[in-house]
Structures are given as C-alpha cells and as structure tokens.
C-alpha atoms as a PDB file:
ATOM      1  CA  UNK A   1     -17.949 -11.549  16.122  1.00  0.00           C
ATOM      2  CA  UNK A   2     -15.194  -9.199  16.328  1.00  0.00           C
ATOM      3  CA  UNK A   3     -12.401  -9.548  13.577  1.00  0.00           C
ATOM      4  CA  UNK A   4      -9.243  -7.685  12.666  1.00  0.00           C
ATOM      5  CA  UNK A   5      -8.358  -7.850   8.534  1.00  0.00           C
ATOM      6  CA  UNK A   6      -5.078  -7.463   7.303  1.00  0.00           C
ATOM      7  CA  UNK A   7      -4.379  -6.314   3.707  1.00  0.00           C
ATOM      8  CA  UNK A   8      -0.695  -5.939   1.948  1.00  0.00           C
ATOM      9  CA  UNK A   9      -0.710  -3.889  -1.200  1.00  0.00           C
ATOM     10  CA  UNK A  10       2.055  -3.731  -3.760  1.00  0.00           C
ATOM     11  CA  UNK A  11       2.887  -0.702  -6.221  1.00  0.00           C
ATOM     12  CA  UNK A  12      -0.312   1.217  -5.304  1.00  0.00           C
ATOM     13  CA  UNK A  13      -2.677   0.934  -2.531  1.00  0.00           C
ATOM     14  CA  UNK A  14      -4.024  -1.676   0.530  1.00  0.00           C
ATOM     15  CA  UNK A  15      -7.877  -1.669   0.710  1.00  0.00           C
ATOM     16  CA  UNK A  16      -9.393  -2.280   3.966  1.00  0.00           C
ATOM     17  CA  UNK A  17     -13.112  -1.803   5.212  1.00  0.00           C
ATOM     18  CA  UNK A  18     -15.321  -1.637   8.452  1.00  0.00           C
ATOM     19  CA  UNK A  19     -18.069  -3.681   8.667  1.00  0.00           C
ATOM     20  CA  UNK A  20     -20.853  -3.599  11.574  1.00  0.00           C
ATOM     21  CA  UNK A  21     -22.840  -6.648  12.674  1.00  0.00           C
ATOM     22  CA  UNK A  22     -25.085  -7.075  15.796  1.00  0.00           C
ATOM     23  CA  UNK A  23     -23.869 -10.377  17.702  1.00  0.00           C
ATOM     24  CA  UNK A  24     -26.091  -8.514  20.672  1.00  0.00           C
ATOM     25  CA  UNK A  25     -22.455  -8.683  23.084  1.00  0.00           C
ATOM     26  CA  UNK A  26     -22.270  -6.200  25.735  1.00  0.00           C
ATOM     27  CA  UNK A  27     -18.629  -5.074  24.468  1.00  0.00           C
ATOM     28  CA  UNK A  28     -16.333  -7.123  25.722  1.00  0.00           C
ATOM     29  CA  UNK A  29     -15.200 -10.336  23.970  1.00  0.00           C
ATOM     30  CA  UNK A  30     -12.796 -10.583  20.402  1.00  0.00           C
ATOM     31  CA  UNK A  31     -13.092  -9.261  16.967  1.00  0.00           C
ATOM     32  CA  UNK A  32     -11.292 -10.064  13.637  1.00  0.00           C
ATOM     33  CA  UNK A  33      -8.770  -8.135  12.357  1.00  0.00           C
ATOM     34  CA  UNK A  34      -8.010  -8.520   8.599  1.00  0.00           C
ATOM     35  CA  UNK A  35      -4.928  -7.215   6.705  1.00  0.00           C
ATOM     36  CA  UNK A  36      -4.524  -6.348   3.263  1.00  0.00           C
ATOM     37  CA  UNK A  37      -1.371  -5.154   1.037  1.00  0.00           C
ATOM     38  CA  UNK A  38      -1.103  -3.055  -1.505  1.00  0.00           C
ATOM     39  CA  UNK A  39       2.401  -1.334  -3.051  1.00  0.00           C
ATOM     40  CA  UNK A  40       2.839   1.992  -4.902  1.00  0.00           C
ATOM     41  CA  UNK A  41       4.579   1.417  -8.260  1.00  0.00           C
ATOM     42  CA  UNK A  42       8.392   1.001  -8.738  1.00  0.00           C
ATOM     43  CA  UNK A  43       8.998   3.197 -11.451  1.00  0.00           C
ATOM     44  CA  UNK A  44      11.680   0.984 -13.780  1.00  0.00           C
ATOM     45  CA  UNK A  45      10.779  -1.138 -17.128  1.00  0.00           C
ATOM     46  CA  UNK A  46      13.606  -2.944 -16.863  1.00  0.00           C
ATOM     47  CA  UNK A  47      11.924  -4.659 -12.998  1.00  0.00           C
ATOM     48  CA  UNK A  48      10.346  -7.585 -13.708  1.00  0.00           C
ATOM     49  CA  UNK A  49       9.460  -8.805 -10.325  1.00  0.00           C
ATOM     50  CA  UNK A  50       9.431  -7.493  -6.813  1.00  0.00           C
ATOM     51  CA  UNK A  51       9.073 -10.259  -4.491  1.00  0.00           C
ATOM     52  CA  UNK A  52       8.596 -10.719  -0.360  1.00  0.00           C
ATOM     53  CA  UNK A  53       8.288 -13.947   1.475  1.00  0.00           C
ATOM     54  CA  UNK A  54       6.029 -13.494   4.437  1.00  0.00           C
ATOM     55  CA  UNK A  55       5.998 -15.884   7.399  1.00  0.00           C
ATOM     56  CA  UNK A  56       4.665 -14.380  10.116  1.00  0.00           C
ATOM     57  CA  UNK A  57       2.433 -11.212  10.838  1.00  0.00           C
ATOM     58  CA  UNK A  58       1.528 -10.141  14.644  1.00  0.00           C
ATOM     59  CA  UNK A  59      -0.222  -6.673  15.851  1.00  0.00           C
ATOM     60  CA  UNK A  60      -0.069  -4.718  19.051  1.00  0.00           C
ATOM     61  CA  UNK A  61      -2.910  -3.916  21.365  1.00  0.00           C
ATOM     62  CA  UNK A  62      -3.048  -0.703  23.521  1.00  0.00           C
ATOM     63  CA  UNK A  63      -3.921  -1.077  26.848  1.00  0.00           C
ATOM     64  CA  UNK A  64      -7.144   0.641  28.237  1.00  0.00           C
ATOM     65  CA  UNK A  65      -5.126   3.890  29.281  1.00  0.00           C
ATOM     66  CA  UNK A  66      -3.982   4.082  26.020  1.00  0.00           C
ATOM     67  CA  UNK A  67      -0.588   3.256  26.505  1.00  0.00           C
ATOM     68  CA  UNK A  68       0.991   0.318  24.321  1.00  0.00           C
ATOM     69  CA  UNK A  69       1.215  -3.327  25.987  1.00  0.00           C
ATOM     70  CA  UNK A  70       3.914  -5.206  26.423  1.00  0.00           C
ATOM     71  CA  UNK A  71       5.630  -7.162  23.752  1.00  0.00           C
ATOM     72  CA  UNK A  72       4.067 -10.050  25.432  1.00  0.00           C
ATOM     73  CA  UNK A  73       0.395  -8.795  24.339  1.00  0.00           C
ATOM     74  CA  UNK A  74       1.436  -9.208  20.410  1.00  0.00           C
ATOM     75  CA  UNK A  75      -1.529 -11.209  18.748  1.00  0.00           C
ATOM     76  CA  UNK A  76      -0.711 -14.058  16.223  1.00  0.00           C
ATOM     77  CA  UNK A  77      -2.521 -12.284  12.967  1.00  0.00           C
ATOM     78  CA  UNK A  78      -0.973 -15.487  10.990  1.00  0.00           C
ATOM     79  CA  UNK A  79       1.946 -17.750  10.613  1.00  0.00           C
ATOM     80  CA  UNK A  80       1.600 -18.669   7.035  1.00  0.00           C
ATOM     81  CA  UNK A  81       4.226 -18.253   4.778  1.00  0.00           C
ATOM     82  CA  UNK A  82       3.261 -16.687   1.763  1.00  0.00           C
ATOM     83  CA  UNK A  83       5.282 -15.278  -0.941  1.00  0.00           C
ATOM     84  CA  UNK A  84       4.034 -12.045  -3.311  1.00  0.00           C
ATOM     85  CA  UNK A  85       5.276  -9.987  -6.484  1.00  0.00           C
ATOM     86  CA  UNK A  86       4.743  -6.457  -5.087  1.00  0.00           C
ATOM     87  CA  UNK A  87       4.448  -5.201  -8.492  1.00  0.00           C
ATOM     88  CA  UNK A  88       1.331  -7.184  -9.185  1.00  0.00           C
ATOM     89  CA  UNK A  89      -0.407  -4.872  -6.552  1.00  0.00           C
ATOM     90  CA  UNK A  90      -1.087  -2.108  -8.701  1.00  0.00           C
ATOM     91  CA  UNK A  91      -4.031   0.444  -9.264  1.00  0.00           C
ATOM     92  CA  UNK A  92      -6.554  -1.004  -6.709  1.00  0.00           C
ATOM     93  CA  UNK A  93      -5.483  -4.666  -6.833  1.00  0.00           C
ATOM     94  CA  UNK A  94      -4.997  -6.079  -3.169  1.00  0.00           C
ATOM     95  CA  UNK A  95      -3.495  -9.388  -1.518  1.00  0.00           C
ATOM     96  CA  UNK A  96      -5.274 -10.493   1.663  1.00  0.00           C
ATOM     97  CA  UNK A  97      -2.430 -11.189   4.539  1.00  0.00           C
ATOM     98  CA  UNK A  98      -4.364 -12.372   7.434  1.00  0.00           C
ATOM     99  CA  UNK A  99      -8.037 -12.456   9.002  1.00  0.00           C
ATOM    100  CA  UNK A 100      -7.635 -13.028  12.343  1.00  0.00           C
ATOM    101  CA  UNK A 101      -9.678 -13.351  15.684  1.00  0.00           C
ATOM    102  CA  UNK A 102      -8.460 -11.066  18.288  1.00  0.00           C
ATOM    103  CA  UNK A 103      -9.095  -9.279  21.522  1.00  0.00           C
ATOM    104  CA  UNK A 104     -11.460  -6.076  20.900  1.00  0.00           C
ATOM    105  CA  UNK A 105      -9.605  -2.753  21.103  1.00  0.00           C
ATOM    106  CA  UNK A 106      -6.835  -0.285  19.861  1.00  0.00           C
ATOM    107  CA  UNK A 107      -4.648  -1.821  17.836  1.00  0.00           C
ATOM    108  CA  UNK A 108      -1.717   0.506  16.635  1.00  0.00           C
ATOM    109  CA  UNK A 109       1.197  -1.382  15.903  1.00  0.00           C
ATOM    110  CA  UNK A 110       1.784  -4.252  12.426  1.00  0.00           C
ATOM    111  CA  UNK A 111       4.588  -6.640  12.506  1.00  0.00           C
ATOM    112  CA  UNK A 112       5.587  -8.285   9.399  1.00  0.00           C
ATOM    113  CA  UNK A 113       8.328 -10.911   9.426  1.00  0.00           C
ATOM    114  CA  UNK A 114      10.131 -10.834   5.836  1.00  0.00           C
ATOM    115  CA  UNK A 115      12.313 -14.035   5.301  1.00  0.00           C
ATOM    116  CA  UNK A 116      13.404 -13.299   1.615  1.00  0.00           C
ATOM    117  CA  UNK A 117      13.057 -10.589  -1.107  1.00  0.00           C
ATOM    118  CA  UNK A 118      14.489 -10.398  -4.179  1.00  0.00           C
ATOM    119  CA  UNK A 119      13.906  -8.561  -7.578  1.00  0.00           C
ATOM    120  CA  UNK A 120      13.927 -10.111 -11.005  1.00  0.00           C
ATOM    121  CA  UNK A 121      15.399  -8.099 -13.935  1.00  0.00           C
ATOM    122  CA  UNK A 122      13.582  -8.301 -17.353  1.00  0.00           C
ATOM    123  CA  UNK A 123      16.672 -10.180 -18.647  1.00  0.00           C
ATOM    124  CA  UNK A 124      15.787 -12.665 -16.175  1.00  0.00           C
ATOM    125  CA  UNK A 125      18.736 -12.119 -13.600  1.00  0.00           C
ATOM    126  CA  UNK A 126      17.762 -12.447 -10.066  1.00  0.00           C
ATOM    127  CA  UNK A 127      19.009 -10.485  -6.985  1.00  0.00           C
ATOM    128  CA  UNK A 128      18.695 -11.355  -3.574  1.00  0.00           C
ATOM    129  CA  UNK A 129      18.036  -8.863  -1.065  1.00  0.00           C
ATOM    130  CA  UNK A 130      19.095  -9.445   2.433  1.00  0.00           C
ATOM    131  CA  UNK A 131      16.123  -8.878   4.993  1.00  0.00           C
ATOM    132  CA  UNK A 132      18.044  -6.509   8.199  1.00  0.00           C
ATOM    133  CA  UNK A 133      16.233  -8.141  11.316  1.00  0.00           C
ATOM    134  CA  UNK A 134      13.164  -8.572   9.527  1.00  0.00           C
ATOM    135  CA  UNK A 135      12.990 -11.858   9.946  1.00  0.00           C
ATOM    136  CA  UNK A 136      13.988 -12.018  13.946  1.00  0.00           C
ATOM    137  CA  UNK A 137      12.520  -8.554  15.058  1.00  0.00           C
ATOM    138  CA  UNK A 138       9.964  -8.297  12.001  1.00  0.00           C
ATOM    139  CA  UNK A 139       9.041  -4.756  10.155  1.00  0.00           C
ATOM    140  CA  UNK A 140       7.505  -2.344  12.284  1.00  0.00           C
ATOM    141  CA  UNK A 141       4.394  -0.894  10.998  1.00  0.00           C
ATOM    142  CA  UNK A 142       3.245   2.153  13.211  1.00  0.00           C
ATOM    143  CA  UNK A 143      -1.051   2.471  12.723  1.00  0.00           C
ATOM    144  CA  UNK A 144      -1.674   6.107  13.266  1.00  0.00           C
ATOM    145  CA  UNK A 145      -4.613   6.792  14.145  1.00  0.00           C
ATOM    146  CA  UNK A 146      -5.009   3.580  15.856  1.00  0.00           C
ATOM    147  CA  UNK A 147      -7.567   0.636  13.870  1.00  0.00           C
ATOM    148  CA  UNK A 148     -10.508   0.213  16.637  1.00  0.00           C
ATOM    149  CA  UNK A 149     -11.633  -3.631  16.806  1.00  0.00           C
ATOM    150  CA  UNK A 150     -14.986  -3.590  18.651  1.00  0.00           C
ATOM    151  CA  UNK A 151     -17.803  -5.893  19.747  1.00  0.00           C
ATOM    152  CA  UNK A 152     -19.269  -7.050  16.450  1.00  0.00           C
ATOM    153  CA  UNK A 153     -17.369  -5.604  13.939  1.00  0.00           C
ATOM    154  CA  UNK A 154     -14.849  -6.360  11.311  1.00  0.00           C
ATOM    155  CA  UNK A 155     -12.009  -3.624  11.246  1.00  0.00           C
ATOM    156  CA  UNK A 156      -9.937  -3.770   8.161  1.00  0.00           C
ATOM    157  CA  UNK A 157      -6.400  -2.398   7.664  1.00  0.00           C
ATOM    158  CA  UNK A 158      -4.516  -1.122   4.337  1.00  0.00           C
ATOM    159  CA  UNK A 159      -0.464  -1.600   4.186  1.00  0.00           C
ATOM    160  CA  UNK A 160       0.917   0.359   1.455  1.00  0.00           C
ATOM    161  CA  UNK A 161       4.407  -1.181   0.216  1.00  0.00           C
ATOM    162  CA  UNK A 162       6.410   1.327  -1.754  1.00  0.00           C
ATOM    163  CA  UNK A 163       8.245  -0.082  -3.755  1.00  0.00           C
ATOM    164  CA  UNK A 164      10.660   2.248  -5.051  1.00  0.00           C
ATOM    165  CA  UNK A 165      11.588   3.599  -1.684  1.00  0.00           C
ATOM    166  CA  UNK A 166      11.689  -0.267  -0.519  1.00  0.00           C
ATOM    167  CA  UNK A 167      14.127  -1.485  -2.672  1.00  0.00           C
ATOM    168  CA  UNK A 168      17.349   0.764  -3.533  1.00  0.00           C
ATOM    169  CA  UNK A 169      19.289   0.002  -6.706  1.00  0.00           C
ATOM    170  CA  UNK A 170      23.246   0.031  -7.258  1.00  0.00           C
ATOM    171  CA  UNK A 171      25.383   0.434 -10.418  1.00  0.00           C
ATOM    172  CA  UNK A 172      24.469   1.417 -13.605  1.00  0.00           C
ATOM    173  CA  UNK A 173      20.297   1.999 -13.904  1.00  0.00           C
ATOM    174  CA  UNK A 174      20.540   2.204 -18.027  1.00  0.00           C
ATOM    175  CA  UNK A 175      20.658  -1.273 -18.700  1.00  0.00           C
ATOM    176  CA  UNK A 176      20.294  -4.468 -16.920  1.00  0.00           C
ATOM    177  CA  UNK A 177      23.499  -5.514 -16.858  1.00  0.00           C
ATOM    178  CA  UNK A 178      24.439  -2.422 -14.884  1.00  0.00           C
ATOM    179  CA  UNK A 179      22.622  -2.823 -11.756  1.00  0.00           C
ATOM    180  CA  UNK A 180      24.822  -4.707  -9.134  1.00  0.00           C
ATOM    181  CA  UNK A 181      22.212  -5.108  -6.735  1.00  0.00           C
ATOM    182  CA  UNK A 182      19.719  -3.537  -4.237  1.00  0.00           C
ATOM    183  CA  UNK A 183      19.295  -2.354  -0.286  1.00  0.00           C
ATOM    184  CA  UNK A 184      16.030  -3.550   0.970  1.00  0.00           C
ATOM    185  CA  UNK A 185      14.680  -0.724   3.003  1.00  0.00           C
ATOM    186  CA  UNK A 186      11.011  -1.234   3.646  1.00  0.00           C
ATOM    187  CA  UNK A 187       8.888   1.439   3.605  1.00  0.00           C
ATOM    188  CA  UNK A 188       5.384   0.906   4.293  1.00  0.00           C
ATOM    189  CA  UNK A 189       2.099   3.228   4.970  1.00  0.00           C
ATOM    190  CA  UNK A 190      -1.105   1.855   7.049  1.00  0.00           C
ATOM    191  CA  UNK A 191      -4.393   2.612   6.274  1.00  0.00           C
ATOM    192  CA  UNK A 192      -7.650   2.495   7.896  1.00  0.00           C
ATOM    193  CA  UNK A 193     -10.259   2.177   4.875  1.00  0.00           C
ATOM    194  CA  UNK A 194     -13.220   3.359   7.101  1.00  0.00           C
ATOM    195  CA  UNK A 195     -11.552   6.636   7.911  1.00  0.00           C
ATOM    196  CA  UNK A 196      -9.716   6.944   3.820  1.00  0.00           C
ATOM    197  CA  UNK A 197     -11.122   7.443   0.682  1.00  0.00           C
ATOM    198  CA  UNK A 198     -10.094   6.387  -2.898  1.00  0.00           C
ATOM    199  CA  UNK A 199      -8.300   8.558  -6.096  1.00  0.00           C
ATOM    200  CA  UNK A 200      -9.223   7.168  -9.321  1.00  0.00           C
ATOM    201  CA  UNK A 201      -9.217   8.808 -13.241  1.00  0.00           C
ATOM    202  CA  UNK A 202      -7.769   7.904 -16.729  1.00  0.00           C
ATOM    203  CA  UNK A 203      -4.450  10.394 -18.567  1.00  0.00           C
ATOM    204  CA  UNK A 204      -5.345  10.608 -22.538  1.00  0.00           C
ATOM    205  CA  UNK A 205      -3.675  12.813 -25.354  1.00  0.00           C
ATOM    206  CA  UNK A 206      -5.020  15.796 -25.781  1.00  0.00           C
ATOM    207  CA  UNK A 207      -7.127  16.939 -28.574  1.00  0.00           C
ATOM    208  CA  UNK A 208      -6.475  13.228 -30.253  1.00  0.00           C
ATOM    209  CA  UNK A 209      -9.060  12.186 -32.306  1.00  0.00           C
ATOM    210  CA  UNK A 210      -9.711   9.156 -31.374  1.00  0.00           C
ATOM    211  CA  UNK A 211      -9.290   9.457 -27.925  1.00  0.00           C
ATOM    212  CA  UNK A 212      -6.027   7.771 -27.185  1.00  0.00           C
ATOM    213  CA  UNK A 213      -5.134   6.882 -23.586  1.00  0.00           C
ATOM    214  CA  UNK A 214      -1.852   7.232 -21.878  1.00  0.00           C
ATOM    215  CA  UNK A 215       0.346   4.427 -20.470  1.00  0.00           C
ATOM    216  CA  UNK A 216       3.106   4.702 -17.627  1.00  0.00           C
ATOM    217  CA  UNK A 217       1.784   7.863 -16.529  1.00  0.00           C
ATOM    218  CA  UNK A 218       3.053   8.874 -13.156  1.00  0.00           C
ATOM    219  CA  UNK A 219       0.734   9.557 -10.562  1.00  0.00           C
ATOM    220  CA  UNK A 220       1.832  11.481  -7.501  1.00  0.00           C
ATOM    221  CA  UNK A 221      -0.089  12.689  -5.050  1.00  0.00           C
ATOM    222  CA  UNK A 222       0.676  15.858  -2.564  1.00  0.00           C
ATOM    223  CA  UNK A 223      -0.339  16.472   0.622  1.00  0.00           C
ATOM    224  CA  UNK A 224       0.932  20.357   2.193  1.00  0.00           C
ATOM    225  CA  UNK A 225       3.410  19.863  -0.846  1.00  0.00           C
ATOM    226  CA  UNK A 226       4.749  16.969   1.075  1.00  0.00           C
ATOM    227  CA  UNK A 227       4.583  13.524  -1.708  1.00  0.00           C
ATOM    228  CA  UNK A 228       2.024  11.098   0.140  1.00  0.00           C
ATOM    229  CA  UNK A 229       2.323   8.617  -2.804  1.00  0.00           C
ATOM    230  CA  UNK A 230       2.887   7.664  -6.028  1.00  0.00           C
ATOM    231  CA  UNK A 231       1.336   5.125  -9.115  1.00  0.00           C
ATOM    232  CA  UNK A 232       1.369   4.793 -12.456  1.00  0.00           C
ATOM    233  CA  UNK A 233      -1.449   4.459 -15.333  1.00  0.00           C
ATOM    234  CA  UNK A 234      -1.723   1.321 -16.827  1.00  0.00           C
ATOM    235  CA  UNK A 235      -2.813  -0.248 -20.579  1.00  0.00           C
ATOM    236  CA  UNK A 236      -5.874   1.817 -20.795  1.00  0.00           C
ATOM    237  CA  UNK A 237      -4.668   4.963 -19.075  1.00  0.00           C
ATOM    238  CA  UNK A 238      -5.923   4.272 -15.814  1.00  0.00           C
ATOM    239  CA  UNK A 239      -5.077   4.679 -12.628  1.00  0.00           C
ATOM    240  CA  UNK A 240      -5.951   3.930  -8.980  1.00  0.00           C
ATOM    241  CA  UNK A 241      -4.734   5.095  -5.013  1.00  0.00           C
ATOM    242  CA  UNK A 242      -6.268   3.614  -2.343  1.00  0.00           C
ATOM    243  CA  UNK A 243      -6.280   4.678   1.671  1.00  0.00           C
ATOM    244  CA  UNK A 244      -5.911   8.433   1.263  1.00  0.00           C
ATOM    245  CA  UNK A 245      -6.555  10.255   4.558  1.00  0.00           C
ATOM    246  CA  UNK A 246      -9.778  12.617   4.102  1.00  0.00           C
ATOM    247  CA  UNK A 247      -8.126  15.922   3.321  1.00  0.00           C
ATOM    248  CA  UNK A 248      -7.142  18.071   0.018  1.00  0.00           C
ATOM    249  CA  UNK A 249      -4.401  16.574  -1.896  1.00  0.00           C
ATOM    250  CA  UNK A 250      -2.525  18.509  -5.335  1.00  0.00           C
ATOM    251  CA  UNK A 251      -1.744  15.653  -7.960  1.00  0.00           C
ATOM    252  CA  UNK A 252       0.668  15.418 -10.573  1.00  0.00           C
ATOM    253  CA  UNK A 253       0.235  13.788 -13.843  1.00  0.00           C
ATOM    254  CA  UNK A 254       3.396  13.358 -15.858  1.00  0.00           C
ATOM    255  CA  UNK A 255       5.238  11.418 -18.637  1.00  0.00           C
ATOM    256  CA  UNK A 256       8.214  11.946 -20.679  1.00  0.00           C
ATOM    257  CA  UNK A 257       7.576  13.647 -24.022  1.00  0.00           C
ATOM    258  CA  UNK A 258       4.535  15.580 -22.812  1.00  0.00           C
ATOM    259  CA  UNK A 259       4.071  18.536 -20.591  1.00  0.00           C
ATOM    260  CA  UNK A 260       3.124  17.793 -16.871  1.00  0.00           C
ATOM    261  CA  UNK A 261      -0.212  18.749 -15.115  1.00  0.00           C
ATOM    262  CA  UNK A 262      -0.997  19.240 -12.149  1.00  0.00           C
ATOM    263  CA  UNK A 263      -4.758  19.824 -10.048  1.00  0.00           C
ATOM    264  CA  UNK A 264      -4.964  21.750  -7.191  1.00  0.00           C
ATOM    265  CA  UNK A 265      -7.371  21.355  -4.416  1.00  0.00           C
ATOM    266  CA  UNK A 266      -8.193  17.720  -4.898  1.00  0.00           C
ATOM    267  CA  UNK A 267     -11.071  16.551  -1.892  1.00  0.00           C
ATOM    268  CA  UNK A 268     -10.837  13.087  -0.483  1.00  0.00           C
ATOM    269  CA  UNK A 269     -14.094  12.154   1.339  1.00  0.00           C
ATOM    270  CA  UNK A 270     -13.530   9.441   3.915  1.00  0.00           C
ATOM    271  CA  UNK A 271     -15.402   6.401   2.487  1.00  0.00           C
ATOM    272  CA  UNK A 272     -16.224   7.795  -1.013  1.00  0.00           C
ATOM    273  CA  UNK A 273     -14.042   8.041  -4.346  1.00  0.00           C
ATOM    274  CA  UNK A 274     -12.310  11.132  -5.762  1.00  0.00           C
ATOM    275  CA  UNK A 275     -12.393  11.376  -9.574  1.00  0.00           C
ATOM    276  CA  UNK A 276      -9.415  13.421 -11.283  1.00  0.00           C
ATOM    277  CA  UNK A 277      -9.197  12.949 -15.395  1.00  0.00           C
ATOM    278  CA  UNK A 278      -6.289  14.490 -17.361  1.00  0.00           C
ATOM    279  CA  UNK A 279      -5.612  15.060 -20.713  1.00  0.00           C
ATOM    280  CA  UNK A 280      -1.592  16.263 -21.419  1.00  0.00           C
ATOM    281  CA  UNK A 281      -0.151  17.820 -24.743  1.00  0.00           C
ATOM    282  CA  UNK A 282       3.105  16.460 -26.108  1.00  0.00           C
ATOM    283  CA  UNK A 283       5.981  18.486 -25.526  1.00  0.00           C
ATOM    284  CA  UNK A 284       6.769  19.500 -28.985  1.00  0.00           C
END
C-alpha cells in the first residue's frame, strides 16, 4: 500500500526514508505519506524550551501535467494536535508528525497549522509568540524536488525547523531578564531522505591527552558558500545533520576560545553517511 510519512525535526535534522513493497497494483490506487520533524539548533544557553502546538498538517498533490491542484485537492495528513520542544530535536533525533494514506503521486507542497509557540527562558519566564495566519492559512512548506508517492511504496519526508531563524529575540540577549520577547518567523527546509544523505563526526581538543571532547560546538554547513544549516555538538562532542542534498558541502567547526576549522570538499552520497572529525587548538 502506498503511504506518505511526515517527519518534523527540531534544532537539527528531519529523517525520512523510501521504502518499496510489491502489493502486485498496476499503479494506480493510494500510498502513505509519512512526515517527520527535525530543527537545527538555536544557538542561546539561556533557551530553555522552544515549543509549537500542531493541529493540523495537509499536503498538496500535482496534477498529472505537473501543474499544482487546486486548494480543494489538499489531503488531510492529520488533525491531531500535538505539541513539541523544538530543541529536543537535535543531532539525529526526530518526531513523527503524520503517516497518512493518500492518493499516489507528486506531492510538493506541506501545510502545517501552528496554534501556539512560545519559548521558555532558563529562569523559567515564558513568552508567547503570536502565530501570523498560521493557524487559519497554515505554514507553507514548498517540497522541491517534489516527494513521489507510488503504487506500493512508503515515501518519507524530512522538515527541518530552524530554530534560530524561527524565533527572533528582542531586548537585551546578555541576560534573561533582558529579552522582551520574540517574532515567530518560521523557517523550515523539506527533505526527501531517499534522494539526501547524512553528516555525522565528533570536535575534541587537540593534542589532549586524554582525548577530551568538545561541547556546544557549532556546526555549519556550506553549500556554494551559501549556509545550508547549522547544529551544535553535544555532551560527548558529537554531532549530527540529517537530509543534505547529494552534493559537496565546506563545514565549519567553531567555538569560542579555540581557533575555527573548516573542511573543504565535503561529499554527501544520497542514501549513505558522510563522516567529518575535528580536532581544534585553543586560541591562546
């Protein structure tokens, strides 16, 4: 049976995958679609939660000449409300969204429909963010290339949530009791696993003896010295990107008190992980 996936990702990277059975159809019929979500990191210790209520999720099919349907054509991916800490979604970790039934085709268009966010500080104080149209009109996700649902197969999709782009903060960023409040403007990526590979590696000290890995490393990757996306190491010096395009990338290790580095050249094999280590010397 034909399925469509949905995946949201939160402060890194949405994993989704492509997965062929035989249900012996002659190509016409439905298919699942399932969604996943991932989010690249927000960047600020003093952020203790980044949260997004969910209520509804729809997709758009393409006709057969390509061209988009109408708004009438909009399949129901889900309608349950569900409520997620983007910043729990880091290095690899994924929240399923929906795994829907739908129509077989070209699919090229995610709708999310956001009724709250908010952030938590680390002191506890809570913001509320107000949602522009997202909950009437939902968020427009744009799919490019298209996600193909066919006879038989299970077509999974990977939404990257940035974070830091998503939510814009006001007043003073050195202490908690600064910030006045934030402008929700979502910016999300989507993904087609089966056409995207994965960037994985640990940042250590160099020359330390023993080998002592880095925290809060930033991550960024470049593609044509354009930023595709950021992420950040975490307690063992680790890091994870998901739903990179096949291609060469340049990436960008760096944290404060030790000199950046950077690796050219970087190849990203469709299906297949990319391993990138570094090791950085303090800036003495």
């Amino acid at each position: 049976m034909k399925s469509l996936k949905l995946f949201l990702f939160s402060m890194s990277v949405v994993l989704l995958s492509l997965v062929s059975c035989s249900d012996g159809s002659n190509g016409s019929g439905a298919g699942t679609l399932s969604i996943k979500m991932t989010d690249a990191p927000f960047p600020h210790d003093m952020v203790k939660a980044a949260n997004v209520t969910i209520f509804k999720i729809d997709a758009r099919k393409k006709s057969d000449d390509g061209e988009a349907e109408t708004s009438a054509e909009f399949v129901t991916l889900s309608e349950t409300e569900t409520t997620l800490n983007l910043l729990e979604l880091t290095n690899g970790i994924t929240a399923t969204l929906a795994n829907a039934e739908v129509p077989e085709g070209s699919y090229d268009l995610v709708r999310l429909f956001v009724s709250e966010a908010s952030i938590e500080l680390s002191d506890g104080t809570m913001h509320t963010v107000k949602v522009p149209s997202g909950s009437q009109t939902g968020i427009k996700v744009f799919v490019k290339p298209s996600i193909l649902v066919a006879g038989g197969l299970t077509a999974d999709l990977l939404l990257d949530f940035d974070v830091s782009s998503s939510f814009v903060l006001n007043g003073n960023l050195n202490m908690p009791s600064g910030i006045t409040g934030f402008i929700f403007k979502p910016t999300i990526k989507a993904s087609n696993i089966s056409t995207s590979g994965t960037l994985s590696g640990t940042v250590s000290e160099l020359s330390s003896d023993p080998i002592t890995f880095l925290e809060e490393v930033e991550i960024s990757v470049y593609a044509s010295d354009t930023l595709n996306t950021t992420t950040f190491t975490d307690l063992n010096g680790a890091y994870t990107v998901l739903g990179l395009s096949a291609g060469s990338y340049k990436v960008e290790a760096e944290l404060e008190g030790f000199v950046s580095k950077e690796v050219e050249n970087v190849t990203i094999v469709a299906g297949n992980k990319s391993t990138v280590n570094f090791e950085l010397e303090p800036n003495l």
